[in-house]
Protein backbone atom coordinates (compact mmCIF):
# COMPACT_ATOMS: atom_id res chain seq x y z
CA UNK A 1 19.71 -16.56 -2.48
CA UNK A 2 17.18 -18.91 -0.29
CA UNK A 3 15.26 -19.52 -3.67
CA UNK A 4 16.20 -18.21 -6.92
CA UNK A 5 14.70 -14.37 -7.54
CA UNK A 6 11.77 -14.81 -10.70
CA UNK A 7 12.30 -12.61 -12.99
CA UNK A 8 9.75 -11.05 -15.76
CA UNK A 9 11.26 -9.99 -18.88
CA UNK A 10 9.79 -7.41 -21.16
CA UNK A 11 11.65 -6.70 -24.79
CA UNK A 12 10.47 -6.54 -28.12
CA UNK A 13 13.50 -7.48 -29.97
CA UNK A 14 13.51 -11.44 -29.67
CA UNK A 15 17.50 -11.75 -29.65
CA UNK A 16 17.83 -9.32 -27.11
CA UNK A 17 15.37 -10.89 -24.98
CA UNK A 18 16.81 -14.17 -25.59
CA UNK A 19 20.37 -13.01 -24.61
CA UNK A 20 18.85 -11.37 -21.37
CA UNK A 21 17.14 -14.90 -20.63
CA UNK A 22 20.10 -16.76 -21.00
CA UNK A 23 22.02 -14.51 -18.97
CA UNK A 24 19.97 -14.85 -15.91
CA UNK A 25 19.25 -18.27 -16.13
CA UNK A 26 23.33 -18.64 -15.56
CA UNK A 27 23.02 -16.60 -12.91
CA UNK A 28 20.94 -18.47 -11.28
CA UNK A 29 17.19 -16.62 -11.78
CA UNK A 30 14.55 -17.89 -12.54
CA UNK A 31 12.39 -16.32 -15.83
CA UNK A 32 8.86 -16.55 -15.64
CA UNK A 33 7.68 -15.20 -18.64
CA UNK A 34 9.28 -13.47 -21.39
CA UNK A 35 6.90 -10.92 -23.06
CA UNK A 36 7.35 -8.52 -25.64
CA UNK A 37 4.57 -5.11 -25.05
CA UNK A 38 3.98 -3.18 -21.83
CA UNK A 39 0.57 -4.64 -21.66
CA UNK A 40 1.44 -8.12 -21.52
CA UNK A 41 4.15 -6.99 -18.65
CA UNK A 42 1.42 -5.80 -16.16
CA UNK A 43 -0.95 -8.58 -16.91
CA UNK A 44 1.83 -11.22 -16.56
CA UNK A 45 3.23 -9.25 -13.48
CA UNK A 46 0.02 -8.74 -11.81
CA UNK A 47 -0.34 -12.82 -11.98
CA UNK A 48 3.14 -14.44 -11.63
CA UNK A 49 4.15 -12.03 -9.27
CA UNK A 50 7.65 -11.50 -10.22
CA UNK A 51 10.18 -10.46 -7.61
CA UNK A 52 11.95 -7.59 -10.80
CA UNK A 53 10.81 -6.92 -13.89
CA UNK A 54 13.54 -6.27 -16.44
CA UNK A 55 11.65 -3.29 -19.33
CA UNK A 56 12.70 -2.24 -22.63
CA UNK A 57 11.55 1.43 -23.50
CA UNK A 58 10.51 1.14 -26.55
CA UNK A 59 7.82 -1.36 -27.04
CA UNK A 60 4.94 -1.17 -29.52
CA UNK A 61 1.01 -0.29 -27.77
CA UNK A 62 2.14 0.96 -24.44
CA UNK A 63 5.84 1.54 -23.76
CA UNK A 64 8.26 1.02 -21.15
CA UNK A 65 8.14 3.66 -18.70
CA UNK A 66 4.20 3.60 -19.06
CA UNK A 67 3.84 0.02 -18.22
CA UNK A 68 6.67 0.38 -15.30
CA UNK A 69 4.46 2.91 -13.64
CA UNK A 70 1.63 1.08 -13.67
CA UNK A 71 3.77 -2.32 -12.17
CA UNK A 72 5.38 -0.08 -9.37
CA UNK A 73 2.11 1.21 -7.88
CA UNK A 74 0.15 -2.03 -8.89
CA UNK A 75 1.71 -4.75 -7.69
CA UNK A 76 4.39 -2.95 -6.47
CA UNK A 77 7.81 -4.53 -8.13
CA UNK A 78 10.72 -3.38 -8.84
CA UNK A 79 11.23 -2.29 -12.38
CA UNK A 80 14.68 -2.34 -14.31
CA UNK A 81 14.77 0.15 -17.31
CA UNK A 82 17.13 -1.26 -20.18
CA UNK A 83 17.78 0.89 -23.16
CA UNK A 84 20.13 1.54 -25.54
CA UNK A 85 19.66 5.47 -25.03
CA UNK A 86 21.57 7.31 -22.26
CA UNK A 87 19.41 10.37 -22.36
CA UNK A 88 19.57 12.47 -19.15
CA UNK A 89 15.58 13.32 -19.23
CA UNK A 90 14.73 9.44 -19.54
CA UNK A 91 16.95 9.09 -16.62
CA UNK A 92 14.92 11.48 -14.67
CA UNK A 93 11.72 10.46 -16.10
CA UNK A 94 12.48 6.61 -15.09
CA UNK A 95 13.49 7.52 -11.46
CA UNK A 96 10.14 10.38 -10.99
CA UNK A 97 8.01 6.84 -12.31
CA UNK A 98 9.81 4.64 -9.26
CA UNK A 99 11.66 2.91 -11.28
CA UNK A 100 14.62 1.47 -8.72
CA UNK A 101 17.30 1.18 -11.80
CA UNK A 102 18.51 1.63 -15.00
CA UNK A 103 20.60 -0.39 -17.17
CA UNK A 104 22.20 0.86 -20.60
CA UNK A 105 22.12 -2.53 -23.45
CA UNK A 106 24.07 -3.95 -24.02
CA UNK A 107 24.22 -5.85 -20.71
CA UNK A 108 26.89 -7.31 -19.24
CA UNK A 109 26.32 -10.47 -16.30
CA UNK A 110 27.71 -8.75 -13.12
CA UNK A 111 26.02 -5.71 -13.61
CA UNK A 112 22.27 -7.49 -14.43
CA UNK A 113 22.99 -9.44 -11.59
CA UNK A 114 24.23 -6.28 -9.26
CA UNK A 115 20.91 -4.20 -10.19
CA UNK A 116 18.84 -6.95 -10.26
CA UNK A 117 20.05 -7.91 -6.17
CA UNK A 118 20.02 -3.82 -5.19
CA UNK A 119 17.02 -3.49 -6.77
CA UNK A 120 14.92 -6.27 -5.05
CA UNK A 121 16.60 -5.19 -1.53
CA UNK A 122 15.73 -1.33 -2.08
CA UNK A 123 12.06 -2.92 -2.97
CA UNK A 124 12.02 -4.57 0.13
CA UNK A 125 13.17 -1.55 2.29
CA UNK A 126 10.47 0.72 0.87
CA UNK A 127 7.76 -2.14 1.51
CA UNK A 128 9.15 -2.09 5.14
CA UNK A 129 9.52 1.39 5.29
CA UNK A 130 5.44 1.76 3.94
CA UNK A 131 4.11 -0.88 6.67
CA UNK A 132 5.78 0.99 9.60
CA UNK A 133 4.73 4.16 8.59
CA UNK A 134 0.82 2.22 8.37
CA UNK A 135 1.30 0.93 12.15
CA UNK A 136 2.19 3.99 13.32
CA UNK A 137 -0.89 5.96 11.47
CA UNK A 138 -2.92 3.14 12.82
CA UNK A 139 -1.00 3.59 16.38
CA UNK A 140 -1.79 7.34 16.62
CA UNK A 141 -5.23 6.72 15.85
CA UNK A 142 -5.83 3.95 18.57
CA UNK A 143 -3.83 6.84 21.05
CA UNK A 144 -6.64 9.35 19.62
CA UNK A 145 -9.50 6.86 20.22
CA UNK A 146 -8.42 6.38 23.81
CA UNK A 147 -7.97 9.87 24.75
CA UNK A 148 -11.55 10.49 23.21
CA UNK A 149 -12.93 7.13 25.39
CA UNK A 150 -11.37 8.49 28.17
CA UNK A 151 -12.66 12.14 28.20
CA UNK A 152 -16.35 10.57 27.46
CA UNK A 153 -15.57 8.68 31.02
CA UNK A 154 -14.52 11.74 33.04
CA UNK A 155 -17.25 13.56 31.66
CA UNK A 156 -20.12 11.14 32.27
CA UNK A 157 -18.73 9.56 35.14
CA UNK A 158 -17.40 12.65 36.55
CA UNK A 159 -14.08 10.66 37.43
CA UNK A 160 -10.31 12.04 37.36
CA UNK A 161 -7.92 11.66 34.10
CA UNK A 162 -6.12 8.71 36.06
CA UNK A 163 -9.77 6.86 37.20
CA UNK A 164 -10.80 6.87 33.50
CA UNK A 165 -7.54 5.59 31.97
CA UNK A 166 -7.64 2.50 34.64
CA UNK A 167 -11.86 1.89 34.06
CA UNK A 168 -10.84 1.72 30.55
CA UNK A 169 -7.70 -1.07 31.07
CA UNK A 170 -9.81 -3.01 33.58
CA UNK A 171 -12.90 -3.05 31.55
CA UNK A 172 -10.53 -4.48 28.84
CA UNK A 173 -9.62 -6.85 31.04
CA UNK A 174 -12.43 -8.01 31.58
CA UNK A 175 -14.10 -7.83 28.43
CA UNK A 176 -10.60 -9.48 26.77
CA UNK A 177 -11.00 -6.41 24.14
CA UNK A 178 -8.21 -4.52 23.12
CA UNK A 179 -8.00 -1.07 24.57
CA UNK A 180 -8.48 0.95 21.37
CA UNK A 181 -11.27 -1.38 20.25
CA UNK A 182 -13.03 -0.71 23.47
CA UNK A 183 -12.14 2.91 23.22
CA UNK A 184 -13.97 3.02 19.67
CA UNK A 185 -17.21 1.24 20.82
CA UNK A 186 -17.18 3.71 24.01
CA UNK A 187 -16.75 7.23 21.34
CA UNK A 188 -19.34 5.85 18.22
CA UNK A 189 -22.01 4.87 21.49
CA UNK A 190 -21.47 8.38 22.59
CA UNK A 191 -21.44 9.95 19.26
CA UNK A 192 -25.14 8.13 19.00
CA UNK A 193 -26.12 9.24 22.12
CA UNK A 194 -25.17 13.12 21.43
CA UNK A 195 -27.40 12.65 18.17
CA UNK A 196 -30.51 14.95 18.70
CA UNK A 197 -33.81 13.00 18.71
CA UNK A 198 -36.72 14.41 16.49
CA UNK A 199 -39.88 14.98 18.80
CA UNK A 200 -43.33 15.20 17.60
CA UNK A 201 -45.06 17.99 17.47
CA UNK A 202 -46.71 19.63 20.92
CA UNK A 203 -50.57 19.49 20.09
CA UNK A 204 -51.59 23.05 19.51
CA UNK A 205 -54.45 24.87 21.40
CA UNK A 206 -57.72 23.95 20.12
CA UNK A 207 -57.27 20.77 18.49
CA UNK A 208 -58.98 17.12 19.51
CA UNK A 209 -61.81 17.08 21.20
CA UNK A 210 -63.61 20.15 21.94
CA UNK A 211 -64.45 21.05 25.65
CA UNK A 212 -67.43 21.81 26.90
CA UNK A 213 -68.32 25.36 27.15
């Protein structure tokens, strides 16, 4: 590890947390906090920032698996079940909530450390995984904005497909904008120049001054 993985832990049952402590501290992590409700998890995740968080199920005011959904959509860490209970549904329940592992007490060292080091890595992946799929959202919108941009250009320039496309790259160019940026300045003046204007009303027959007979 370049710098030792902080770890959050969140037990009711002092010994236990204690033992987990003292386990990862050999191991080389570092514990940040040690907290003992599912409340207390999410506020002390959401501002130490944690790399794992390492939840009990049964906690009094909110439990566990309550408190580890909230953590994996907001901030977005990895959450490690523990519990002494096997159950198949709780299984399935903790992997529907995101939670990237599950660990039956009691503990033993390799396996903490082997969930806690595939659990920060799948983290990672999905984080990766998340901001790719974001660029290319935002990389099939620029495409859209440009293909709008340049069918605005053929239209009121009256210029060919391959005209537009290069008007567009040398005005960018020259205006050191990005294309897309460009593009989306070209399509909202457009949009504002398609909006209909309200006209007065035409004077009607008979009103202002009379005329003379």
């Amino acid at each position: 590890m370049n710098r030792p993985y902080k770890v959050l832990i969140a037990d009711d049952e002092k010994p236990v947390a204690a033992g987990l402590q003292a386990q990862l501290e050999s191991l080389g992590y570092d514990v940040v906090a040690v907290v003992n409700d599912g409340h207390h998890a999410i506020e002390v995740c959401r501002r130490a920032l944690p790399d794992v968080v390492l939840m009990d199920i049964e906690m009094p005011g909110l439990d566990g698996l309550s408190a580890a959904r909230m953590i994996v959509r907001d901030p977005g860490t990895p959450v490690i079940i523990l519990t002494a209970h096997g159950h198949p549904n709780l299984i399935e329940q903790a992997v529907e909530d995101g939670v990237l592992y599950y660990l039956l007490k009691p503990v033993t060292s390799p396996s903490l450390h082997a969930a806690l080091q595939v659990a920060v890595a799948r983290a990672r992946e999905i984080k990766a995984l998340r901001e790719n799929v974001n660029s290319l959202e935002m990389t099939l919108r620029e495409r859209k904005l440009i293909e709008r941009a340049k069918g605005i250009l053929m239209a009121r320039r009256n210029l060919q497909e391959a005209d537009a496309f290069r008007l567009l790259q040398r005005q960018s160019q020259d205006r050191r904008m990005p294309m897309a940026k460009l593009a989306e300045s070209i399509v909202q003046a457009d949009e504002l120049l398609e909006v209909p204007h309200h006209h007065p009303e035409p004077i009607r027959r008979g009103s202002g001054v009379p005329h003379d007979e």
